[in-house]
C-alpha atoms as a PDB file:
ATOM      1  CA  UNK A   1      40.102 -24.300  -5.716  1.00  0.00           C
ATOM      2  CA  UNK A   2      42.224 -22.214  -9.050  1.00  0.00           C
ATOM      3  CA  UNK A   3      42.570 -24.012 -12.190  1.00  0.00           C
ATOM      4  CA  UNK A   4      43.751 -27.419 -12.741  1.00  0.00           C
ATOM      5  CA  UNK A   5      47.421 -27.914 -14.492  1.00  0.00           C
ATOM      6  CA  UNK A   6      47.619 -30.405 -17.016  1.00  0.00           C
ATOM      7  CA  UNK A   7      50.642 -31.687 -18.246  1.00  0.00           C
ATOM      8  CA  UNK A   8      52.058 -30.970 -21.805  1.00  0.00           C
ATOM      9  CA  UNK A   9      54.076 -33.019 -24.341  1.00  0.00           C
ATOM     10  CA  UNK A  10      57.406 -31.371 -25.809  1.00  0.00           C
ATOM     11  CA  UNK A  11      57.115 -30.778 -29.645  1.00  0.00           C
ATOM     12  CA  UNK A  12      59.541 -33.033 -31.062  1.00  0.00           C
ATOM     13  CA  UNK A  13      59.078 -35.807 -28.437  1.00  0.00           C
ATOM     14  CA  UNK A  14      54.868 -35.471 -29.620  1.00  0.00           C
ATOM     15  CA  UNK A  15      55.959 -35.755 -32.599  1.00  0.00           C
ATOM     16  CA  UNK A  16      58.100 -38.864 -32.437  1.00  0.00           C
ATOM     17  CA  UNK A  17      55.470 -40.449 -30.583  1.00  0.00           C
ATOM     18  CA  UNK A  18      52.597 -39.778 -33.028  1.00  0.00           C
ATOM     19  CA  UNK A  19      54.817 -41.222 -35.888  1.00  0.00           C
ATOM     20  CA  UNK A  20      55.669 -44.268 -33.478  1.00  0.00           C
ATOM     21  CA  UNK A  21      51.807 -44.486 -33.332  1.00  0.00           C
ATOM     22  CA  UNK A  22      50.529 -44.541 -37.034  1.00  0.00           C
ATOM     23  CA  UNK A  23      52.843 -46.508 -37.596  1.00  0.00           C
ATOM     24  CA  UNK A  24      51.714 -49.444 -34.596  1.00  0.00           C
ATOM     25  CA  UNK A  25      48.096 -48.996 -35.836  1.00  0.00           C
ATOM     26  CA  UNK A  26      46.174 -52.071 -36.922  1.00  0.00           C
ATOM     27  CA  UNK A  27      48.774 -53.895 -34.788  1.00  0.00           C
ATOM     28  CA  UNK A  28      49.108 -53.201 -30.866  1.00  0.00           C
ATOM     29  CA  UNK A  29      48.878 -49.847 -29.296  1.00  0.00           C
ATOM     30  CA  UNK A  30      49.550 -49.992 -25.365  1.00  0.00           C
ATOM     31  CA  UNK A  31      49.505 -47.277 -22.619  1.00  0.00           C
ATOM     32  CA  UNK A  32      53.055 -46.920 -21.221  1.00  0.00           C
ATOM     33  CA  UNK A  33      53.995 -47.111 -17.758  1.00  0.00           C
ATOM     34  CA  UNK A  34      57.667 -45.924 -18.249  1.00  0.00           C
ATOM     35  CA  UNK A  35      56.941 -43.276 -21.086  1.00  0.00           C
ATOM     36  CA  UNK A  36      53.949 -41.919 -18.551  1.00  0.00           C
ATOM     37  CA  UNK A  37      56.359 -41.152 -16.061  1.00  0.00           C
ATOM     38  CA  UNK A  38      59.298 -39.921 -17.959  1.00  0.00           C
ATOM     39  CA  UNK A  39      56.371 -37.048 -19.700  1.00  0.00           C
ATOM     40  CA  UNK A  40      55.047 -36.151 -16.459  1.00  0.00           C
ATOM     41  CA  UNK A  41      58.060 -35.905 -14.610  1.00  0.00           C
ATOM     42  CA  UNK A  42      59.711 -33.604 -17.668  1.00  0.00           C
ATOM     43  CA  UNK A  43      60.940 -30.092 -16.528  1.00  0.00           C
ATOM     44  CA  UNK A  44      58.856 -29.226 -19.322  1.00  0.00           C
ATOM     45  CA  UNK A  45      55.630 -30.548 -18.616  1.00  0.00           C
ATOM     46  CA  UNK A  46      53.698 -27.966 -16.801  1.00  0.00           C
ATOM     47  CA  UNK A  47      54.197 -24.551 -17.358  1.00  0.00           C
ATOM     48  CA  UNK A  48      55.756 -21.810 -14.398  1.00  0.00           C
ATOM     49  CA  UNK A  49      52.559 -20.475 -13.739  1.00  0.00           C
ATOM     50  CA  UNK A  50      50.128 -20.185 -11.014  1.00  0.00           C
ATOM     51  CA  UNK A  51      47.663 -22.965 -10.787  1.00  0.00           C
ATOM     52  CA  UNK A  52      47.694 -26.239  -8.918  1.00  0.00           C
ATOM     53  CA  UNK A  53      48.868 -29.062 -11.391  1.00  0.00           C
ATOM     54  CA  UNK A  54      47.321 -32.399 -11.712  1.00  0.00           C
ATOM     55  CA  UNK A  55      48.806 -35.174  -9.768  1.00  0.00           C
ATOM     56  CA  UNK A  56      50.026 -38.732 -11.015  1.00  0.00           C
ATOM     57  CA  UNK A  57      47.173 -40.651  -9.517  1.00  0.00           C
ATOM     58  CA  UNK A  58      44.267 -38.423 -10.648  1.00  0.00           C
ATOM     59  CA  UNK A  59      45.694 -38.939 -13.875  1.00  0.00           C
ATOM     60  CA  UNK A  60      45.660 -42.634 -13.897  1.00  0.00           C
ATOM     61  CA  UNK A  61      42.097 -42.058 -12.250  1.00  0.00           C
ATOM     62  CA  UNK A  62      41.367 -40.577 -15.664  1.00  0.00           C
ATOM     63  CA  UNK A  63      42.266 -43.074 -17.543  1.00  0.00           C
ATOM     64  CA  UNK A  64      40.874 -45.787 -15.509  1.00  0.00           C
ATOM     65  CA  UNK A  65      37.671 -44.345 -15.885  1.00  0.00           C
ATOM     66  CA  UNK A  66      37.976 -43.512 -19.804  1.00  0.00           C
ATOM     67  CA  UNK A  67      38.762 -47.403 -20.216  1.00  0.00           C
ATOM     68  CA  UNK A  68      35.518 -48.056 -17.586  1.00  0.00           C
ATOM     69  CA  UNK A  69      33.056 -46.115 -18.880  1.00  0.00           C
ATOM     70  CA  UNK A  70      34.194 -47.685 -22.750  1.00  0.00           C
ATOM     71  CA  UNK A  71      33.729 -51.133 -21.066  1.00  0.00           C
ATOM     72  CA  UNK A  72      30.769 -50.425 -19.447  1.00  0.00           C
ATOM     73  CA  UNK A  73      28.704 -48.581 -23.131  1.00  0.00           C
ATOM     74  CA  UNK A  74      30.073 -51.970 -25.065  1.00  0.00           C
ATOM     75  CA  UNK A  75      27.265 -54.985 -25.341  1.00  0.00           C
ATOM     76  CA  UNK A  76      27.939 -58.412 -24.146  1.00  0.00           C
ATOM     77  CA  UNK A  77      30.124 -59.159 -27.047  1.00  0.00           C
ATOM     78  CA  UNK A  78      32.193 -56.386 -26.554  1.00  0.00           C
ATOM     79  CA  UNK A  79      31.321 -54.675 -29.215  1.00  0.00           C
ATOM     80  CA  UNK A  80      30.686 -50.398 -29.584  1.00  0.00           C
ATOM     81  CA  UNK A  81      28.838 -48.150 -31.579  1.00  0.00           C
ATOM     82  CA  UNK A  82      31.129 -45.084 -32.436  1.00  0.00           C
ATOM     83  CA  UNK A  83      28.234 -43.201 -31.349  1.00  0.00           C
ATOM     84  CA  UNK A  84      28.378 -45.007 -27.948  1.00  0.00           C
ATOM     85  CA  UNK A  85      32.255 -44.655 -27.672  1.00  0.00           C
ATOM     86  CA  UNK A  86      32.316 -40.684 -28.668  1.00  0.00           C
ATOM     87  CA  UNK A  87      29.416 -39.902 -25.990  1.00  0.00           C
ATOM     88  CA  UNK A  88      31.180 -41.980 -22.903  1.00  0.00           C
ATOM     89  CA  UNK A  89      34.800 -40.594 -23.930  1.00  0.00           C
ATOM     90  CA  UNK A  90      33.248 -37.428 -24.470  1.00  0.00           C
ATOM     91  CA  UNK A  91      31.650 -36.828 -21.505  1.00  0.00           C
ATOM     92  CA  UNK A  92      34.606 -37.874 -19.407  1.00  0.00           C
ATOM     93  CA  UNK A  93      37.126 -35.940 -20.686  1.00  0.00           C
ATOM     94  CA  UNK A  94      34.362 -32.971 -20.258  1.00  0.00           C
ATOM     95  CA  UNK A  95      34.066 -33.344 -16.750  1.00  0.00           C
ATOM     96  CA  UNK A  96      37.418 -33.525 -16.595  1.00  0.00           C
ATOM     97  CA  UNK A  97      38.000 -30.474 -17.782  1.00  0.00           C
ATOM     98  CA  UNK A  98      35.759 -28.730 -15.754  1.00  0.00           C
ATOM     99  CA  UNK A  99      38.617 -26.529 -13.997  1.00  0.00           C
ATOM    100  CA  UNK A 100      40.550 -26.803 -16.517  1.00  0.00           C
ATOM    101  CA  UNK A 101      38.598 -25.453 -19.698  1.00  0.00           C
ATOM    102  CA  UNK A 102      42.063 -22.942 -20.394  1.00  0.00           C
ATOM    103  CA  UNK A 103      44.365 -25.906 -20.036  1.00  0.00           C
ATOM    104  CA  UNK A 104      42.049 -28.199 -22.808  1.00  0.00           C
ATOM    105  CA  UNK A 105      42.309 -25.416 -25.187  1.00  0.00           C
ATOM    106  CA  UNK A 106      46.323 -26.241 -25.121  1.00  0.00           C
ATOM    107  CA  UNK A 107      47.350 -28.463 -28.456  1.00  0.00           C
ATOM    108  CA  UNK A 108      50.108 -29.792 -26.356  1.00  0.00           C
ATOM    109  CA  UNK A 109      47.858 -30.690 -22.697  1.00  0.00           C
ATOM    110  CA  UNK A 110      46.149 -32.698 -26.391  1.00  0.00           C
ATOM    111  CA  UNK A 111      49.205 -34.500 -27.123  1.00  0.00           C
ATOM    112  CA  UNK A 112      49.928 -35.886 -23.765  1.00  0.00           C
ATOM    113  CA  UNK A 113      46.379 -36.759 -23.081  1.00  0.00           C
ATOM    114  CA  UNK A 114      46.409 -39.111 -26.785  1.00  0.00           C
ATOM    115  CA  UNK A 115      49.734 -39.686 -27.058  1.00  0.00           C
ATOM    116  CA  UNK A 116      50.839 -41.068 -23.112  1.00  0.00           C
ATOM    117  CA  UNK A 117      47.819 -41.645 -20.930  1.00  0.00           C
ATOM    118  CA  UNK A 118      45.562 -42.945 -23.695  1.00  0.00           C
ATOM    119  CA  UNK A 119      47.057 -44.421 -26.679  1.00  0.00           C
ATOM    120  CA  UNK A 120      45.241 -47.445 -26.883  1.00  0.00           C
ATOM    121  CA  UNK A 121      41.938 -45.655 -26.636  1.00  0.00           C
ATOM    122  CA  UNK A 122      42.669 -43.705 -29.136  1.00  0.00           C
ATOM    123  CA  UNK A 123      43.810 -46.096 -31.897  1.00  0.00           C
ATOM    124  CA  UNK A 124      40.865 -48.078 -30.782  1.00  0.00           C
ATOM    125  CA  UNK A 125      38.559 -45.650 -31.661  1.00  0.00           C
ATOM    126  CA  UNK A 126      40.404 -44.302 -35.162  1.00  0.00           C
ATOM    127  CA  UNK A 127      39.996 -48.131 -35.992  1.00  0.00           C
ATOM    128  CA  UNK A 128      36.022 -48.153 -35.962  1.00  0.00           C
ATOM    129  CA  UNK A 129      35.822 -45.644 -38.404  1.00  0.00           C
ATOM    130  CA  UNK A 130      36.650 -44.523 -41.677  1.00  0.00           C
ATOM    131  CA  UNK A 131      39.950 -42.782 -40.334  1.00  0.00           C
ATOM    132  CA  UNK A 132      41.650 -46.341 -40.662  1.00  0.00           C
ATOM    133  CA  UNK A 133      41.771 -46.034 -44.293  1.00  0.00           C
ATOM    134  CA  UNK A 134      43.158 -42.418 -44.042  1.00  0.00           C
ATOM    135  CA  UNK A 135      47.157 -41.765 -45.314  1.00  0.00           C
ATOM    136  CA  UNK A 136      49.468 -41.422 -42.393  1.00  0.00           C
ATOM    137  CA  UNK A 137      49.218 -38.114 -42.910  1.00  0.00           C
ATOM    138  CA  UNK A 138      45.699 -37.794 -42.068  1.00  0.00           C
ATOM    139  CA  UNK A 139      46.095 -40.402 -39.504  1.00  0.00           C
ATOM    140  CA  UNK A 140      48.984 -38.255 -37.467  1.00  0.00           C
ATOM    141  CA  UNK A 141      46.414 -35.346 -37.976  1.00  0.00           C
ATOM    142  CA  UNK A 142      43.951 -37.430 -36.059  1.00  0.00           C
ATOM    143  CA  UNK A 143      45.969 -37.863 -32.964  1.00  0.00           C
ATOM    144  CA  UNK A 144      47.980 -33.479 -33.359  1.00  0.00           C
ATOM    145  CA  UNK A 145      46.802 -31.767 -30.477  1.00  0.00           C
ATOM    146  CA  UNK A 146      44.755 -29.088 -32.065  1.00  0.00           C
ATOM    147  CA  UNK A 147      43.632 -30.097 -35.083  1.00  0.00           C
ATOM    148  CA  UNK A 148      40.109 -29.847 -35.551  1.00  0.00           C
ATOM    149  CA  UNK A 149      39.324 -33.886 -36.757  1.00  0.00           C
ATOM    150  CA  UNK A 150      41.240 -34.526 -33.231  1.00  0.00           C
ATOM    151  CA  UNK A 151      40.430 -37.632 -31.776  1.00  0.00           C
ATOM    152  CA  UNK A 152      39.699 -36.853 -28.229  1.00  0.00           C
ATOM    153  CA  UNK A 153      40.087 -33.064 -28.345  1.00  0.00           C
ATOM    154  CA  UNK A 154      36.761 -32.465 -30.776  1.00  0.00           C
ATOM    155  CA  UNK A 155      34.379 -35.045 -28.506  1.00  0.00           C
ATOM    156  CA  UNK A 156      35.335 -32.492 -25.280  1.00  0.00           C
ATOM    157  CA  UNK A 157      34.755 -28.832 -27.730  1.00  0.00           C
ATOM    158  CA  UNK A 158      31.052 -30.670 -28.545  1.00  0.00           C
ATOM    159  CA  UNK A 159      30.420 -31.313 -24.826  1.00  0.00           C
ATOM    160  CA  UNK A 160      31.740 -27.469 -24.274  1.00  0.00           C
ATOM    161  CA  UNK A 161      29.818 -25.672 -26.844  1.00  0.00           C
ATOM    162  CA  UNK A 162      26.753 -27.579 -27.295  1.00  0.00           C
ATOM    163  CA  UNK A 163      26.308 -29.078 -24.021  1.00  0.00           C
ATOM    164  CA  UNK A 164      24.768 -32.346 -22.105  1.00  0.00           C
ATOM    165  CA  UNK A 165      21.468 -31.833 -23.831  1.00  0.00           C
ATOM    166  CA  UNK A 166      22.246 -31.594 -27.192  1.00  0.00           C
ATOM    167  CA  UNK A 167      25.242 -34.231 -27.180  1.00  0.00           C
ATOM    168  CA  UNK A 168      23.665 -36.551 -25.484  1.00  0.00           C
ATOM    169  CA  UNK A 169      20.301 -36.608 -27.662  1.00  0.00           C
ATOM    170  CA  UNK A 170      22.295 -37.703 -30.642  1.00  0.00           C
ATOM    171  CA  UNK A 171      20.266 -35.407 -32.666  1.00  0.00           C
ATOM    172  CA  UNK A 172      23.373 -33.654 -34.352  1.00  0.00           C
ATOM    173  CA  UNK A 173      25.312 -35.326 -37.147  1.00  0.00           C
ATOM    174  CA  UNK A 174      29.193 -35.665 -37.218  1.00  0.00           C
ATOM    175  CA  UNK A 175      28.651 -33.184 -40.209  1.00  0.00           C
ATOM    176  CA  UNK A 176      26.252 -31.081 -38.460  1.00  0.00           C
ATOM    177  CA  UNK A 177      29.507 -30.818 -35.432  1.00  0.00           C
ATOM    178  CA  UNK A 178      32.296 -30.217 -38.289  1.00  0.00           C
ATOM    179  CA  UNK A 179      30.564 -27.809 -39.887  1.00  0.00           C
ATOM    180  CA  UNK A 180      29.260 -26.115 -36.933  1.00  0.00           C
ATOM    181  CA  UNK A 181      31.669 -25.864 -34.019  1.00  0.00           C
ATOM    182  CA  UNK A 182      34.779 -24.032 -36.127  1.00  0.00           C
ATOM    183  CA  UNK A 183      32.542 -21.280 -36.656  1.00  0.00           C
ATOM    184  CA  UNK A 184      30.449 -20.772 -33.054  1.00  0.00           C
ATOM    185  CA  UNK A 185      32.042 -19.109 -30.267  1.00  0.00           C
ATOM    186  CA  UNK A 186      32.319 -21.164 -27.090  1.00  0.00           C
ATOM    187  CA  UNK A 187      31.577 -19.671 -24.734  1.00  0.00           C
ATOM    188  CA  UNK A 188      27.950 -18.730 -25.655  1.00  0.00           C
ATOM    189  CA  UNK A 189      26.268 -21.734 -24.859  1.00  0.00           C
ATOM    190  CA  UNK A 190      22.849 -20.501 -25.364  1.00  0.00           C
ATOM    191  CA  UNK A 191      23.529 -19.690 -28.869  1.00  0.00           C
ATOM    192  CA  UNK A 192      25.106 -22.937 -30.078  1.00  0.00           C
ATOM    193  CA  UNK A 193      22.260 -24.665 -28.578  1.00  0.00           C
ATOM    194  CA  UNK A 194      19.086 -22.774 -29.919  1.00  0.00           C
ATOM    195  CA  UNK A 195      21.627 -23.115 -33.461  1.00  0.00           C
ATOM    196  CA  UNK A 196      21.904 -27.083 -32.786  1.00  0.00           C
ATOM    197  CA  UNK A 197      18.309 -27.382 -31.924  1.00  0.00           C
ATOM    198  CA  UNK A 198      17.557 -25.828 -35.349  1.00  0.00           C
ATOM    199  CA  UNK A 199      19.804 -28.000 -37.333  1.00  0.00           C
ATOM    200  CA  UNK A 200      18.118 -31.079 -35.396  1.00  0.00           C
ATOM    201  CA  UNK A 201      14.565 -30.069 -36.052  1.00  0.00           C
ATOM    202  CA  UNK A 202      15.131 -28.787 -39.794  1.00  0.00           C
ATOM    203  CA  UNK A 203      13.580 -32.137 -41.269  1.00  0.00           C
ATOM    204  CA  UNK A 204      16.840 -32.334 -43.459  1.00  0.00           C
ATOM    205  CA  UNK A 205      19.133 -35.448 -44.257  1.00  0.00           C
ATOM    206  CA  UNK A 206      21.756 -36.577 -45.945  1.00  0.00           C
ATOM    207  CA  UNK A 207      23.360 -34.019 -48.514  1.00  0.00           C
ATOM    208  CA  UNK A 208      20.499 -32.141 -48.335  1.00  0.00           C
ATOM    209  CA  UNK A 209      20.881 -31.825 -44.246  1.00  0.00           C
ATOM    210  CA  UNK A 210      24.896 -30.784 -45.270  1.00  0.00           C
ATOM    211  CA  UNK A 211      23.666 -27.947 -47.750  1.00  0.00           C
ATOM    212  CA  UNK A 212      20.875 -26.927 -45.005  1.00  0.00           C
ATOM    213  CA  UNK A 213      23.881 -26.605 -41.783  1.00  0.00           C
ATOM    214  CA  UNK A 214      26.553 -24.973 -44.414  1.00  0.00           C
ATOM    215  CA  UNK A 215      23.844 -22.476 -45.675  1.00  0.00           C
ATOM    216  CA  UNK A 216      22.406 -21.566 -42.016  1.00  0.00           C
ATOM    217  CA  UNK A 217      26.276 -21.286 -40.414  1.00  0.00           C
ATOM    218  CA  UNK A 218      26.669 -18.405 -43.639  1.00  0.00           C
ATOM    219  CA  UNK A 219      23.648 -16.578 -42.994  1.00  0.00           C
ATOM    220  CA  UNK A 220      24.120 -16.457 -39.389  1.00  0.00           C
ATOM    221  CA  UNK A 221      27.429 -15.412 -40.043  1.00  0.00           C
ATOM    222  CA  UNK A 222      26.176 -12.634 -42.286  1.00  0.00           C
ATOM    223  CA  UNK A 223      23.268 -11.340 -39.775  1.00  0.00           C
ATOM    224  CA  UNK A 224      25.992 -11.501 -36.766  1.00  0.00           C
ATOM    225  CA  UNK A 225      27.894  -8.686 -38.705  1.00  0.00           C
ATOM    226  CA  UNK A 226      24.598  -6.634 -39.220  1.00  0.00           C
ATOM    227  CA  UNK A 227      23.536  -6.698 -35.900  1.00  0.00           C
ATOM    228  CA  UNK A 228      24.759  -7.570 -32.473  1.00  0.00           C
ATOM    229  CA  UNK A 229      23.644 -11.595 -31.667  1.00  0.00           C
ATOM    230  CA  UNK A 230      23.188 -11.181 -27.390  1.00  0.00           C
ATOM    231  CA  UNK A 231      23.633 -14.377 -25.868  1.00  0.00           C
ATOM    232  CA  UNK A 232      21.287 -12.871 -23.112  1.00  0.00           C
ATOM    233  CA  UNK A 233      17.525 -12.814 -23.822  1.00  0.00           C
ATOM    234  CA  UNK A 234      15.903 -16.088 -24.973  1.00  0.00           C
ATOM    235  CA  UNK A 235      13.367 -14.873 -26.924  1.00  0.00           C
ATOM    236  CA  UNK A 236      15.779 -12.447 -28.630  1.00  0.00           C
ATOM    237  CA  UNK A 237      17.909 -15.828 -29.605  1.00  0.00           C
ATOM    238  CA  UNK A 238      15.080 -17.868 -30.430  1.00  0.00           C
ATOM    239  CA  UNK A 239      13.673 -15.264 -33.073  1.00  0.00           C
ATOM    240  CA  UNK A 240      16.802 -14.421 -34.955  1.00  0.00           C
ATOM    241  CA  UNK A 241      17.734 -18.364 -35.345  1.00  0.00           C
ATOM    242  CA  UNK A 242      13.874 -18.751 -36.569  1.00  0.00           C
ATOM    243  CA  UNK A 243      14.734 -16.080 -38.980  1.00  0.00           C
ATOM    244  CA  UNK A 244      17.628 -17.440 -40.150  1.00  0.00           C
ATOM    245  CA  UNK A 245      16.504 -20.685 -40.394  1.00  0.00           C
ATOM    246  CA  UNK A 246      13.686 -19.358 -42.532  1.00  0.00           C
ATOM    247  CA  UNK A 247      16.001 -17.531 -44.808  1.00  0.00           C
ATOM    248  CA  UNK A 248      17.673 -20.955 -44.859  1.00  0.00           C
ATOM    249  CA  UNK A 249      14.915 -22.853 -46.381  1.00  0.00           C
ATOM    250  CA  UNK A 250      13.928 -20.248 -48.898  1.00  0.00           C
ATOM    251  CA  UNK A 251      17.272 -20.182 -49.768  1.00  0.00           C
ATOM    252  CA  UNK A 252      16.952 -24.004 -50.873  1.00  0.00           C
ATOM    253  CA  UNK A 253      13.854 -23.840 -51.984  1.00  0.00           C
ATOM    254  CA  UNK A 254      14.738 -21.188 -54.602  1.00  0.00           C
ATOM    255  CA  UNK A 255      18.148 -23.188 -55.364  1.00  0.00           C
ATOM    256  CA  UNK A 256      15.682 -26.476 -56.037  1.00  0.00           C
ATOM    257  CA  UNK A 257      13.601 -24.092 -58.617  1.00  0.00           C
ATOM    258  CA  UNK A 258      16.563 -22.978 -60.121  1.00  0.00           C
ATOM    259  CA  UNK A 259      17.799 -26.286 -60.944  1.00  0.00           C
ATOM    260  CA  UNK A 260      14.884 -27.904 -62.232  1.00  0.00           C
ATOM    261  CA  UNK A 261      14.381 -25.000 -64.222  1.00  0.00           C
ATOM    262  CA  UNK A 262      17.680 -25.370 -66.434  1.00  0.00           C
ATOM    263  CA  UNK A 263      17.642 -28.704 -66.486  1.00  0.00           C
ATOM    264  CA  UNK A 264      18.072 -29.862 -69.939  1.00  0.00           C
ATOM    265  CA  UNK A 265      15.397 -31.273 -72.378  1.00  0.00           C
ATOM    266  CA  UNK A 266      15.601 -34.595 -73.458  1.00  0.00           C
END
């Protein structure tokens, strides 16, 4: 069926949008009928290339089901975990982008996404967190196409490099996805998992689980410029992320020695 065209926000009308939303947040962000069809209908929003571009209607479709499937995770008070909200937004916007993995990868396809067809969803979910006591500068960061603390954009790269099995188990930390995912390649799925299904099953938390993932991401790093990582033999996988994670915890456990070592007297 060819790839899927998503539409793209101009530059400086993203940007007076994202301004217009930090500053709205905390009092009423709403989804736009007239500013949805004046950005799809732009001469600007999908590129002249080959490809068959997403329709008006399959659009709203997408948003009716983001809003659905956020309804349908909350409990009968209406309340949602963040956990709950990332997973369900997540794994739309992933199967969404099935045909259109090239197209996600665009900052701008980003922009329009957060910015026209799902405002509202957006500043609902930067107001369950900490971001809602981030400066407006962090806060437009939140909601830039391509920026990696993206609101939408880094629940769909999780889905895409880690994949149902992992996401879905909760097993891996917000942490454990930041300081993962800018440093794993995506499209070798077999490696990110047998990497997330380490960090899951290290028996780390807290700090110590941080310290753990940022040591193991810089030894794997190190090993992947020694020798050739294949993405195509499981066994091959499993034993170098065994070694690694090895490496990992010797690595800690002489760091641990250290310290108590020089520890001042008292």
């Amino acid at each position: 069926m060819g790839t899927v065209l998503y539409p793209r926000m101009d530059a400086k009308v993203a940007h007076r949008l994202r301004d217009l939303f930090v500053a709205r947040l905390g009092s009423q962000v709403e989804f736009s009928d007239s500013e949805f069809d004046s950005a799809f209908s732009s001469a600007r929003a999908f590129p002249p290339t080959g490809g068959n571009r997403i329709s008006e209607s399959e659009l709203r479709d997408l948003r009716r089901s983001c809003l659905d499937t956020v309804a349908d995770s909350a409990d009968s008070a209406g309340r949602i975990s963040t956990f709950s909200f990332d997973l369900a937004i997540g794994r739309i916007l992933y199967q969404a982008g099935t045909r259109a993995v090239g197209e996600l990868g665009d900052p701008y396809v980003w922009d329009f996404l957060t910015l026209i067809l799902l405002p509202d969803l957006a500043a609902k979910r930067l107001a369950m967190g900490s971001a809602s006591l981030d400066s407006t500068t962090s806060l437009a960061k939140r909601v830039s196409g391509g920026d990696r603390r993206h609101v939408f954009q880094r629940l769909w790269k999780r889905w895409l490099i880690f994949g149902r099995e992992i996401v879905e188990s909760g097993k891996l930390t917000e942490d454990d996805y930041v300081a993962t995912i800018e440093r794993l390649i995506t499209n070798r799925p077999r490696l990110a998992r047998a990497i997330g299904e380490a960090i899951a099953g290290s028996g780390y938390s807290g700090s110590d689980r941080r310290e753990y993932t940022r040591v193991f991401m810089r030894i794997l790093q190190q090993t992947s410029g020694l020798v050739q990582i294949r993405d195509d033999d499981e066994n091959y996988l499993r034993d170098v992320v065994e070694t690694v994670h090895r490496q990992t915890v010797e690595f800690l456990n002489r760091a641990e020695t250290s310290s108590h070592q020089f520890q001042p007297r008292r």
